[in-house]
Each structure stands twice: as structure tokens, then as C-alpha cells.
PDB file of N, CA and C in Angstrom:
ATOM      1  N   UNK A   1      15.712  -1.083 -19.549  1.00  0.00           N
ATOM      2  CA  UNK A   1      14.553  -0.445 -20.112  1.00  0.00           C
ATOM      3  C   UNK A   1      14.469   0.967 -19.539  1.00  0.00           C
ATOM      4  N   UNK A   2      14.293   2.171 -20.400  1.00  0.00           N
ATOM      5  CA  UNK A   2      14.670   3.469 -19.989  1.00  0.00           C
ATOM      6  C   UNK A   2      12.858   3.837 -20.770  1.00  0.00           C
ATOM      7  N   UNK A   3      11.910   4.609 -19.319  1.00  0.00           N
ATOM      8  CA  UNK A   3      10.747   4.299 -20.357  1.00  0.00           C
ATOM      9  C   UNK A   3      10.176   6.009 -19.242  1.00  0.00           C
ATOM     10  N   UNK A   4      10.036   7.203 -19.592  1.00  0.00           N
ATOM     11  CA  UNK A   4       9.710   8.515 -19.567  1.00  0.00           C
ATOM     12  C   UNK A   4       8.326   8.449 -19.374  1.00  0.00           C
ATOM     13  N   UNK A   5       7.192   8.682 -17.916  1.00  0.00           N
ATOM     14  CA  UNK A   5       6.490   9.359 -17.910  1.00  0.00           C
ATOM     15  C   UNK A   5       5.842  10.648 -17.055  1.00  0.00           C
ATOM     16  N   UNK A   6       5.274  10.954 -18.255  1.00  0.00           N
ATOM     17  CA  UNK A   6       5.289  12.500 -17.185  1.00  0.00           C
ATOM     18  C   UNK A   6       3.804  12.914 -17.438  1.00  0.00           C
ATOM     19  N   UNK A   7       3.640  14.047 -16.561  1.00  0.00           N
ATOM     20  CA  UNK A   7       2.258  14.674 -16.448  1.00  0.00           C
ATOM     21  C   UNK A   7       2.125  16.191 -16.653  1.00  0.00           C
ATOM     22  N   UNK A   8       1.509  16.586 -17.513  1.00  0.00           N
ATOM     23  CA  UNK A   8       1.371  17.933 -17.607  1.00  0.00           C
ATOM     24  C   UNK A   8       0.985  18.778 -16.630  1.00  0.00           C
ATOM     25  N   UNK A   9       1.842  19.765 -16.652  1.00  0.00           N
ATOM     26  CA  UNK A   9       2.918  20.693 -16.523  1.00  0.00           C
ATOM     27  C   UNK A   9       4.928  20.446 -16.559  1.00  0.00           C
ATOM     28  N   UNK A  10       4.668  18.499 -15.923  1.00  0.00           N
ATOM     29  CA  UNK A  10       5.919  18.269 -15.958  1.00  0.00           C
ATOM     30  C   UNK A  10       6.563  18.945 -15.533  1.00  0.00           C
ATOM     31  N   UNK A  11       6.257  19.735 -13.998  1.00  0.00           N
ATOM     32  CA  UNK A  11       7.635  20.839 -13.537  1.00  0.00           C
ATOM     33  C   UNK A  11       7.977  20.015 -12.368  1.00  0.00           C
ATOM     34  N   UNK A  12       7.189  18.803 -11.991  1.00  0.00           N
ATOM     35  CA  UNK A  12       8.366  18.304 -10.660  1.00  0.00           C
ATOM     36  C   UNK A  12       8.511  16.993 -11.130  1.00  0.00           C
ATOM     37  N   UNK A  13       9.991  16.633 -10.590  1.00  0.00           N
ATOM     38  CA  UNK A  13      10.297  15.403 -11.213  1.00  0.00           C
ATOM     39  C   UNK A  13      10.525  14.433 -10.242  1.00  0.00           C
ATOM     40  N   UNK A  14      10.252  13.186  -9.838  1.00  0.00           N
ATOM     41  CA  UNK A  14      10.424  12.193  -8.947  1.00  0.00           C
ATOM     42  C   UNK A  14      11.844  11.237  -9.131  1.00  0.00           C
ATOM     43  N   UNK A  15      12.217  10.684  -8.432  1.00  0.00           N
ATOM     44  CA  UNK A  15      13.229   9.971  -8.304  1.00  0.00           C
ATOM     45  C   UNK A  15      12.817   8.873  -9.625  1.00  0.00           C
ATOM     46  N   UNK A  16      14.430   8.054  -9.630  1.00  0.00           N
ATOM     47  CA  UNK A  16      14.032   7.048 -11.080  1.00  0.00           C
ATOM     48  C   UNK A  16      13.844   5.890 -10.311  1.00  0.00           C
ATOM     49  N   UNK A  17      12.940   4.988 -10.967  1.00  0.00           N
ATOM     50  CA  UNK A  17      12.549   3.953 -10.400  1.00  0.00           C
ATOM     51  C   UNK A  17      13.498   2.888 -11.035  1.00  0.00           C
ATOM     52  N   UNK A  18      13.756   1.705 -10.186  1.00  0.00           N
ATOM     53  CA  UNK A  18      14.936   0.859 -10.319  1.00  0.00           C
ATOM     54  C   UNK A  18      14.727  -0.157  -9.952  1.00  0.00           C
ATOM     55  N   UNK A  19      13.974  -1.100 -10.613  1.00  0.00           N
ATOM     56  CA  UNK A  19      13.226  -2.502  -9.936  1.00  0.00           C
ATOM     57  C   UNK A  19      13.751  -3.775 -10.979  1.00  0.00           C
ATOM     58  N   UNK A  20      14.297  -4.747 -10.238  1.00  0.00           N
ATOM     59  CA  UNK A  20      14.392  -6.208 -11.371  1.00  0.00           C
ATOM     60  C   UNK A  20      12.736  -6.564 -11.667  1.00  0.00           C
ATOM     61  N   UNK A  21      11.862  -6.333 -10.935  1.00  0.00           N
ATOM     62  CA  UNK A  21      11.022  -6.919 -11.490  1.00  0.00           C
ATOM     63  C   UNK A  21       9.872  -5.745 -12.708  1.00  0.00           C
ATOM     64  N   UNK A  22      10.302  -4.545 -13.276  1.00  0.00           N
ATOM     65  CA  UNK A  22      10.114  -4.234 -14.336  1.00  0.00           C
ATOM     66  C   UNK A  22      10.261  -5.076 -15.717  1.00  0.00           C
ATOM     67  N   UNK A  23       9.405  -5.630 -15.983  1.00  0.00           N
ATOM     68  CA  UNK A  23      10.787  -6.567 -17.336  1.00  0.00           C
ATOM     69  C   UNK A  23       9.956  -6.082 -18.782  1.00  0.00           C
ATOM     70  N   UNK A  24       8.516  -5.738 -18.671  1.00  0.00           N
ATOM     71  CA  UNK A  24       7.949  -5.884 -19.744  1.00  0.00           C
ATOM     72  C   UNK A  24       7.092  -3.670 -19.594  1.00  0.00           C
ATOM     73  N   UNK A  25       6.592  -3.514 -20.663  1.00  0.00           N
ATOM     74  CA  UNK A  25       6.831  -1.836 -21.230  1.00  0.00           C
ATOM     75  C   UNK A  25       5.358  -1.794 -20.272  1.00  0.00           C
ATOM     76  N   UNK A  26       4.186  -2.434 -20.390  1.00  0.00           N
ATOM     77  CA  UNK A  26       2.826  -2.020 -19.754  1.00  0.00           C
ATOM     78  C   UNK A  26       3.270  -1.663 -18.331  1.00  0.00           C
ATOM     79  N   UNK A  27       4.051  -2.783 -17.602  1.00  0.00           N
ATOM     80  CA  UNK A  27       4.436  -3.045 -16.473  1.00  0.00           C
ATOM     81  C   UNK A  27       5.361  -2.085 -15.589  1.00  0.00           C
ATOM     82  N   UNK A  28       6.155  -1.468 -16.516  1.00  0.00           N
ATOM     83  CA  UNK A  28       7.347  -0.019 -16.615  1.00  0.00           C
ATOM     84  C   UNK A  28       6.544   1.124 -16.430  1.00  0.00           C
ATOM     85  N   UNK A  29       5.114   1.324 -17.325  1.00  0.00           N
ATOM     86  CA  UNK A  29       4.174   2.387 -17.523  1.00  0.00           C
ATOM     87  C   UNK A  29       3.370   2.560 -16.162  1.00  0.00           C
ATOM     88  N   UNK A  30       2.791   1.225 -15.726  1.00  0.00           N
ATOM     89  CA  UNK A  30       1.976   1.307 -14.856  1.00  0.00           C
ATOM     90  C   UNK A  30       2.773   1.774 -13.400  1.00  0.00           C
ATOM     91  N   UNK A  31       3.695   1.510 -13.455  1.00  0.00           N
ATOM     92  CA  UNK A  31       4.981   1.568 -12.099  1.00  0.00           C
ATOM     93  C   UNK A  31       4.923   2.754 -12.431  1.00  0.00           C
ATOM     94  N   UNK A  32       5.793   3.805 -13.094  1.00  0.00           N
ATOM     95  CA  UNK A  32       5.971   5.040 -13.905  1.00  0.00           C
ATOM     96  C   UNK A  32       4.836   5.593 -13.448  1.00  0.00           C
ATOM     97  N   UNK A  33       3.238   5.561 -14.166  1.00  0.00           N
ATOM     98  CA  UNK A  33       2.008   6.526 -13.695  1.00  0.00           C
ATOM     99  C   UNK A  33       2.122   6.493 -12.231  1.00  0.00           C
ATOM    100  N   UNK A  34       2.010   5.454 -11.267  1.00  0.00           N
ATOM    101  CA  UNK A  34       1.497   5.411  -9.985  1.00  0.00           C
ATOM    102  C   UNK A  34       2.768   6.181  -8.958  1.00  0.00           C
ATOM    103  N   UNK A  35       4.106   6.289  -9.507  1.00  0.00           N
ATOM    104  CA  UNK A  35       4.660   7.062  -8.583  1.00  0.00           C
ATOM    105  C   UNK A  35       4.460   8.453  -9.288  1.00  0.00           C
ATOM    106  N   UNK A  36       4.493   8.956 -10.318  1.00  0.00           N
ATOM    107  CA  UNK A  36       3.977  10.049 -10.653  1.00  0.00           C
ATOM    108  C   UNK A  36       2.918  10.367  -9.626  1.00  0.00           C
ATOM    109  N   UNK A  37       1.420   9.999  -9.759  1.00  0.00           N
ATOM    110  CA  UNK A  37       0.251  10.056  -9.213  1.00  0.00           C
ATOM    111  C   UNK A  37       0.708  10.253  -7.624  1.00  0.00           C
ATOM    112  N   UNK A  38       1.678   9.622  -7.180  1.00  0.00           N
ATOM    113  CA  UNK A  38       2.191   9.396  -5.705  1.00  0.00           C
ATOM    114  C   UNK A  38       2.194  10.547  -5.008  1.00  0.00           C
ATOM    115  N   UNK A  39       3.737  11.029  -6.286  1.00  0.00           N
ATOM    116  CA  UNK A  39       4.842  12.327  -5.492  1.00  0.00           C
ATOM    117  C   UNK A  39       4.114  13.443  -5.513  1.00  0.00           C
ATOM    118  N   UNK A  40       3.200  13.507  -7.207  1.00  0.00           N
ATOM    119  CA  UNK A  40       2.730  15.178  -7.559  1.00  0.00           C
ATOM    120  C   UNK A  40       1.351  15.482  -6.612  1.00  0.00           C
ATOM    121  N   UNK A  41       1.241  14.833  -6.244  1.00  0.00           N
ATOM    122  CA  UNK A  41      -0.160  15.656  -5.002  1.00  0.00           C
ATOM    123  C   UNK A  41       0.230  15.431  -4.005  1.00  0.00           C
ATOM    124  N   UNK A  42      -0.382  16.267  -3.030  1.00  0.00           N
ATOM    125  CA  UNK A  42      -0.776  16.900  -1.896  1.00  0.00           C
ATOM    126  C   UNK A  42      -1.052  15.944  -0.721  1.00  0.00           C
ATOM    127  N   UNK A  43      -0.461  15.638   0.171  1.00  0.00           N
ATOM    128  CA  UNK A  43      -1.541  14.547   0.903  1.00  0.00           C
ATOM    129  C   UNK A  43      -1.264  14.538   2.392  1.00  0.00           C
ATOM    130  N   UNK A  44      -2.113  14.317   2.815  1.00  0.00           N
ATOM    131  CA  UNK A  44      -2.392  14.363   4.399  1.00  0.00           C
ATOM    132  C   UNK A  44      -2.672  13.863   4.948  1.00  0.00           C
ATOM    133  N   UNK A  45      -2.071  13.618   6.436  1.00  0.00           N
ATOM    134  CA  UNK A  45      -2.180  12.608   7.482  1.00  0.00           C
ATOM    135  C   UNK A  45      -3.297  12.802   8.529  1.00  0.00           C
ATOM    136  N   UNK A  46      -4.070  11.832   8.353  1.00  0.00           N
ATOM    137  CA  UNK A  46      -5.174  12.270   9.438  1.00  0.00           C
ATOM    138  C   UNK A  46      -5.361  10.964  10.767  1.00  0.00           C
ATOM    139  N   UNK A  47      -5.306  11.638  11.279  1.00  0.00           N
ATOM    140  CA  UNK A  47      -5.530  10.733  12.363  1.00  0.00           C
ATOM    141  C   UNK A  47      -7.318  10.593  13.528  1.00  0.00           C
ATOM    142  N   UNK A  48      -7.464   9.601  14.085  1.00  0.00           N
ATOM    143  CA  UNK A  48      -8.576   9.892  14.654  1.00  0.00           C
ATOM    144  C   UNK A  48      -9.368   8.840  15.730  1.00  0.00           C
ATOM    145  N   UNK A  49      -9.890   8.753  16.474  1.00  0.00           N
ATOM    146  CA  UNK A  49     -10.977   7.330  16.837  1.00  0.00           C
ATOM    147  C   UNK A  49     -11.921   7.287  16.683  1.00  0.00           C
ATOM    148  N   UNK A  50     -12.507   5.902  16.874  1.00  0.00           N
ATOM    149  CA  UNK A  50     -13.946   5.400  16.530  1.00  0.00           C
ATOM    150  C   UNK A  50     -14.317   4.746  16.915  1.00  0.00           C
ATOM    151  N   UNK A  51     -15.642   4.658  17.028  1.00  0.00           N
ATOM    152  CA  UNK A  51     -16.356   3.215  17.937  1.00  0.00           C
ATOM    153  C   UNK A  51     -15.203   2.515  17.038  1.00  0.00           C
ATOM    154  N   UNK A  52     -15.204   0.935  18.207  1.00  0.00           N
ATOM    155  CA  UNK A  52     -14.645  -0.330  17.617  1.00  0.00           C
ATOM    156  C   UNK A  52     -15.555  -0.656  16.294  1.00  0.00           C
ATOM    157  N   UNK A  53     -14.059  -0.715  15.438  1.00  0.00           N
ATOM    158  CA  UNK A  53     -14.540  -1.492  14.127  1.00  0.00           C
ATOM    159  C   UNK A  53     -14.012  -2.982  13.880  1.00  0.00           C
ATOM    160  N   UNK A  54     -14.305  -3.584  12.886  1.00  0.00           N
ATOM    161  CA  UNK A  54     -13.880  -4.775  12.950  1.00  0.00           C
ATOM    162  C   UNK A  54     -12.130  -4.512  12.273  1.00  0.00           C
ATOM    163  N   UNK A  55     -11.358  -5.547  12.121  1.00  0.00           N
ATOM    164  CA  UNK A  55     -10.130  -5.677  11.561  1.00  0.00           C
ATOM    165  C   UNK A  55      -9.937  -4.738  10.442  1.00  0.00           C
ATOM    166  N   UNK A  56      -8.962  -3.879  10.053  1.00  0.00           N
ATOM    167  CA  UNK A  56      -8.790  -3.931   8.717  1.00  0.00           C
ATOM    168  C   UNK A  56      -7.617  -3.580   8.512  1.00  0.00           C
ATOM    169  N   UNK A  57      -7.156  -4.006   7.222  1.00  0.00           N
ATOM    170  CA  UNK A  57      -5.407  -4.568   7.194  1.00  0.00           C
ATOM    171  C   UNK A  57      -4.772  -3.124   6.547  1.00  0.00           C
ATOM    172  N   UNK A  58      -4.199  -2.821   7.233  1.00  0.00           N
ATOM    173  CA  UNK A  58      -3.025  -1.678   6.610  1.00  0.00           C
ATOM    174  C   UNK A  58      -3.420  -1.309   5.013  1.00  0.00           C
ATOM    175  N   UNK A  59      -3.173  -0.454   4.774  1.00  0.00           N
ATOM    176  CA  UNK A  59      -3.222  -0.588   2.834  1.00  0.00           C
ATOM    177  C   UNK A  59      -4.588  -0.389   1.964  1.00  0.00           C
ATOM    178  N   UNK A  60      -5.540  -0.964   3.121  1.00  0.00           N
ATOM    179  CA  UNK A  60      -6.941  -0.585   2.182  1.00  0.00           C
ATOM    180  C   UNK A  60      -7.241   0.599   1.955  1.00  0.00           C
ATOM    181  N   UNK A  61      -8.213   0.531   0.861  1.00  0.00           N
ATOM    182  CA  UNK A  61      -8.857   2.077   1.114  1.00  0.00           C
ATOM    183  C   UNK A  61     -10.413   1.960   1.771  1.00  0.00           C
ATOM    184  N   UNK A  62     -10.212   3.049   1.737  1.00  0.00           N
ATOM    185  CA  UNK A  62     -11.800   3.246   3.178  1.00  0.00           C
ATOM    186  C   UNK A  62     -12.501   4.477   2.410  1.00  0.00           C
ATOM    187  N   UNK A  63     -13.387   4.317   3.194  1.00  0.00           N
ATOM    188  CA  UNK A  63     -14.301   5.659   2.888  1.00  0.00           C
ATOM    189  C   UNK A  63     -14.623   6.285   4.109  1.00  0.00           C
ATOM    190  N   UNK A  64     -14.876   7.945   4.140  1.00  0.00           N
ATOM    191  CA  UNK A  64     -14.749   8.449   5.715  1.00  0.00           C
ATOM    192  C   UNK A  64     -15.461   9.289   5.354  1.00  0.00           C
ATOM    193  N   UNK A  65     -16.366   9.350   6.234  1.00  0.00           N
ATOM    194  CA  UNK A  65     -17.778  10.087   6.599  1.00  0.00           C
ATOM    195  C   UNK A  65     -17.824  10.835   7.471  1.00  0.00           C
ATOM    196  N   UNK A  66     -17.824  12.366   7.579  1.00  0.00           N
ATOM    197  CA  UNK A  66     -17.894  13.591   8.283  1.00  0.00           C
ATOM    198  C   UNK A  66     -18.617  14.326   8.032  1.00  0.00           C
ATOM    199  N   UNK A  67     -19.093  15.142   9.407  1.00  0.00           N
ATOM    200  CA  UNK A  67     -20.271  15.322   9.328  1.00  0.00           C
ATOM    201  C   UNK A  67     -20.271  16.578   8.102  1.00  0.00           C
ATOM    202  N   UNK A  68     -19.326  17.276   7.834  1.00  0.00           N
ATOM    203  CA  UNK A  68     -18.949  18.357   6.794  1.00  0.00           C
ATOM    204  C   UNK A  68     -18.583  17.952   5.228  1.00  0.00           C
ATOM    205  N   UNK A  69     -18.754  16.471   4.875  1.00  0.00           N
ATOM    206  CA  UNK A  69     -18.399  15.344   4.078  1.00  0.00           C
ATOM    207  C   UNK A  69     -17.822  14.347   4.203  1.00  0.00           C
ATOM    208  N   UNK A  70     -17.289  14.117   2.710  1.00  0.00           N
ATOM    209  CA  UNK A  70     -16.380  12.474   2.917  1.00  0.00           C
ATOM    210  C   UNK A  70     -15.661  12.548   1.866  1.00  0.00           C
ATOM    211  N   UNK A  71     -14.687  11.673   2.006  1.00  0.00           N
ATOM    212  CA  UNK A  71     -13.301  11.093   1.392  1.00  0.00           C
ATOM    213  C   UNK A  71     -12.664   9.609   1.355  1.00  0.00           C
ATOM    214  N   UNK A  72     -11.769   9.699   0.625  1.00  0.00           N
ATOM    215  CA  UNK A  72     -11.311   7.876   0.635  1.00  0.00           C
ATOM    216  C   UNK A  72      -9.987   8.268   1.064  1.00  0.00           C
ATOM    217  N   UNK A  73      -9.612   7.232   1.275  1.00  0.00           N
ATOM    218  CA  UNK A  73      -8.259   7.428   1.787  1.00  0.00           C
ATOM    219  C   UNK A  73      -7.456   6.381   1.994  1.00  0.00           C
ATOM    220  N   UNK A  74      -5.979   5.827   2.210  1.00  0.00           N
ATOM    221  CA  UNK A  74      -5.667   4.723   2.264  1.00  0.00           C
ATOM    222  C   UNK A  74      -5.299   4.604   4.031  1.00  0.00           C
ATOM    223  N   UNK A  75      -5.739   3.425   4.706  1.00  0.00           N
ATOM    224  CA  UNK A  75      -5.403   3.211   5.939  1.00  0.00           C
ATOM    225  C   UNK A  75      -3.689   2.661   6.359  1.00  0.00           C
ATOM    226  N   UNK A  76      -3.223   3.687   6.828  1.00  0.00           N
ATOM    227  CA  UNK A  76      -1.831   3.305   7.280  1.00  0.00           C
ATOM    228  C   UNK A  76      -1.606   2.681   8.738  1.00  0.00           C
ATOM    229  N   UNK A  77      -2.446   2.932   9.390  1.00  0.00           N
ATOM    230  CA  UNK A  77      -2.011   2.415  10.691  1.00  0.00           C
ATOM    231  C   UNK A  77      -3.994   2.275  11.183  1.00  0.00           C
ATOM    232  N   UNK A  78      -4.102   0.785  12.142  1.00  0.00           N
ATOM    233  CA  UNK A  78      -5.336   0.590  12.966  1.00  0.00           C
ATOM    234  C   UNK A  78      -4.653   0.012  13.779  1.00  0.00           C
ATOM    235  N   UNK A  79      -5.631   0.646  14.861  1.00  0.00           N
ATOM    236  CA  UNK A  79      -4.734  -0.242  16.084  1.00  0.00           C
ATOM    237  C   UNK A  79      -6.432  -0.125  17.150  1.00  0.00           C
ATOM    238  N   UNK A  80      -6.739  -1.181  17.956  1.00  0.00           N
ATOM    239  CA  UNK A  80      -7.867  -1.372  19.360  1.00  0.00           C
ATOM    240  C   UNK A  80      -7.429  -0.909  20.723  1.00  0.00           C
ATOM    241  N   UNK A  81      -8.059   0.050  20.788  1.00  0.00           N
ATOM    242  CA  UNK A  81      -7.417   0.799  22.371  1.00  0.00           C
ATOM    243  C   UNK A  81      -8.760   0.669  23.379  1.00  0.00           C
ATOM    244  N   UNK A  82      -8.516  -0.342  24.510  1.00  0.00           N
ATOM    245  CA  UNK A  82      -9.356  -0.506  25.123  1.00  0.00           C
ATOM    246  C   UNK A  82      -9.002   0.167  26.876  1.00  0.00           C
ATOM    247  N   UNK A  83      -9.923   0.810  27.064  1.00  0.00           N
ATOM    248  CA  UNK A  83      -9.558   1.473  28.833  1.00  0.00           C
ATOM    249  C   UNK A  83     -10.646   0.905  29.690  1.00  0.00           C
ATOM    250  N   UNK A  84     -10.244   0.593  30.784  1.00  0.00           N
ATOM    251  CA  UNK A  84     -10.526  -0.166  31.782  1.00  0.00           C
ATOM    252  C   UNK A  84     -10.324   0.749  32.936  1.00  0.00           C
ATOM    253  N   UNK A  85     -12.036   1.241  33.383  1.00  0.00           N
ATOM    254  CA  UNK A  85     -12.260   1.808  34.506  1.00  0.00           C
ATOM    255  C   UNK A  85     -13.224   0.921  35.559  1.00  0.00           C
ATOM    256  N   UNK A  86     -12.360   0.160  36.466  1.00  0.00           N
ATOM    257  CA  UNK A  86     -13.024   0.085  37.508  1.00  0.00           C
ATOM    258  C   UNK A  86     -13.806  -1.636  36.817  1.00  0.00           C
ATOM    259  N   UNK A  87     -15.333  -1.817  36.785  1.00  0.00           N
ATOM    260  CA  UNK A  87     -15.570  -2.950  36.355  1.00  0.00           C
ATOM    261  C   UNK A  87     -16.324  -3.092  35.042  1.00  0.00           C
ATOM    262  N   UNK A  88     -15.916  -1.224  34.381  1.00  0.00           N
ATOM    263  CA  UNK A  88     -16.370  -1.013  33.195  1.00  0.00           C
ATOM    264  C   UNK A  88     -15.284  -1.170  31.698  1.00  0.00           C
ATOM    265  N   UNK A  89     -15.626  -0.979  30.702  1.00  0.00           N
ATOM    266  CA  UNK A  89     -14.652  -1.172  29.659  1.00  0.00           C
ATOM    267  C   UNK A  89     -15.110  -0.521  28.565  1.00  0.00           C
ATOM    268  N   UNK A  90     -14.087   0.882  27.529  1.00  0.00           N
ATOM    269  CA  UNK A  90     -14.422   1.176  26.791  1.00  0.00           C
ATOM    270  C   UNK A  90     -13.603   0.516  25.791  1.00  0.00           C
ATOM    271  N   UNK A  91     -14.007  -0.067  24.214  1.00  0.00           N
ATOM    272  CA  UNK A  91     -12.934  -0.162  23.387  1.00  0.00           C
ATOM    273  C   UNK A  91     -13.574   0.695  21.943  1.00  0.00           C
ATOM    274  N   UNK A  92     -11.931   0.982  21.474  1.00  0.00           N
ATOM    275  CA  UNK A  92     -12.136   2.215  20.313  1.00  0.00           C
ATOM    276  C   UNK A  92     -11.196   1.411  19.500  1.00  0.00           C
ATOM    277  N   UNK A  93     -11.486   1.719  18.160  1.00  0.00           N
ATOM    278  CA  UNK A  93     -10.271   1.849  16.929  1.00  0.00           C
ATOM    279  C   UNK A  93      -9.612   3.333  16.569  1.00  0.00           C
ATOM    280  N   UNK A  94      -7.820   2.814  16.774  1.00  0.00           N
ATOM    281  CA  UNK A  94      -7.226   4.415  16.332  1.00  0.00           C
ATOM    282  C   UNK A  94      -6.820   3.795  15.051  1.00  0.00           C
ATOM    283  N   UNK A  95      -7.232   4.704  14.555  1.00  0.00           N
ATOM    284  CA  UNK A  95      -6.916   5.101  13.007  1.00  0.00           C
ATOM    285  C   UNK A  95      -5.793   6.183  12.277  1.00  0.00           C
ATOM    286  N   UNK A  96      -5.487   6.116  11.443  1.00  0.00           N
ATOM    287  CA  UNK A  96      -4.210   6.939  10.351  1.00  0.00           C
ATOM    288  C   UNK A  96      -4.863   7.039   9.013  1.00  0.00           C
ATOM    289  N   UNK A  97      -5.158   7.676   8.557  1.00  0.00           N
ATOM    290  CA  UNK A  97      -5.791   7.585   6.957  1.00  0.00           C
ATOM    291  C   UNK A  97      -4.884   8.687   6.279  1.00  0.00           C
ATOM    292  N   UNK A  98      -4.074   8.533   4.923  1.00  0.00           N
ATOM    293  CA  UNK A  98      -3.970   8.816   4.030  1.00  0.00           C
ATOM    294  C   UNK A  98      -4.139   9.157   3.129  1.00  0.00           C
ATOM    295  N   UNK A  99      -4.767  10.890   2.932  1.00  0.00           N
ATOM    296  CA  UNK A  99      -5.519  11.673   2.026  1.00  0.00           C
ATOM    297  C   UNK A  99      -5.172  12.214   0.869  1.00  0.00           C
ATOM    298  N   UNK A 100      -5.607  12.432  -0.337  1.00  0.00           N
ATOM    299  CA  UNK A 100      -4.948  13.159  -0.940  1.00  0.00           C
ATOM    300  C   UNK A 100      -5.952  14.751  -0.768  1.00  0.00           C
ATOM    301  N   UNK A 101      -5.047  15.842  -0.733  1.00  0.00           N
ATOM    302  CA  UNK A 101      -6.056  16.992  -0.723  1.00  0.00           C
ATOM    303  C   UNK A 101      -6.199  17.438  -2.043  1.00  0.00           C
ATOM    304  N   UNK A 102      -7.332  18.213  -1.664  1.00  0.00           N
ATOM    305  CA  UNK A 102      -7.811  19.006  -3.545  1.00  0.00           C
ATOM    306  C   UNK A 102      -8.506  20.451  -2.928  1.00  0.00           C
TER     307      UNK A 102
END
């Protein structure tokens, strides 16, 4: 299945996608838009901490609140960093979020 999509201006082109599990044309399209959407913007790695939050699994999207605004973003990396002074204890969440800029 050989199935062309593109986005106007169409001046950058992404690698071809090559999957057995393409089999049907919606399924080709939807694969097709989302690496389009992927390659042609802008995006940025942000990193940061925070009070402890609860769990959250790689991949979601989030919403992020600054004091200058907010954005969504997809979470690539959480990790619990806890420091231990003495008979006190701070714990934080480090975070990675995945922006697109505009």
C-alpha cells in the first residue's frame, strides 16, 4: 500500500513509513498525518521539579502551569528524588515534558 500525505507548503519531507501492521487505507492515513504532525514542528525539551506528584506513566499528556502561562505537553521521563538531611526528608518529582513551540 503506497498512500501520500502531505501538508501545505509540503517543503519538508519525512522518512517513509514501513509497518506490517498498516493493512487497511484509514489506518495508513492516520499513521501518515501523525508523523507528518511529528517531524514538521518545532519542539522542545523541558525539563524541571516539583513538589511530589503522584505516579504518572511516560507518554501522557499533562498540562503545565507557569506563572507566565501554560501548555500541554507529552511526559517523557518522571522520576522521585528524595534527599535526606540529617533526620529530615525532602521528596520532589523530576520531570521531562515534550513541547511543541508556536
Amino acid at each position: 500500500m503506497k498512500i501520500i500525505v502531505e501538508r501545505i507548503p509540503a517543503d519538508k519531507w519525512g522518512p517513509n513509513v514501513v509497518d506490517p501492521l498498516l493493512v487497511t487505507e484509514p489506518v495508513a492515513l492516520a499513521r501518515g498525518t501523525r508523523e507528518v504532525d511529528y517531524h514538521s514542528t518545532n519542539r522542545s525539551l523541558e525539563n524541571g521539579n516539583c513538589i511530589l506528584l503522584p505516579y504518572m506513566a511516560s507518554g501522557s499528556l499533562i498540562n503545565v502551569t507557569e506563572a507566565n502561562g501554560s501548555y500541554r505537553g507529552k511526559l517523557k521521563k518522571y522520576s522521585v528524588t528524595i534527599d535526606v538531611s540529617g533526620r529530615t526528608f525532602t521528596a520532589t518529582s523530576a520531570v521531562e515534558i515534550e513541547r511543541e513551540m508556536v
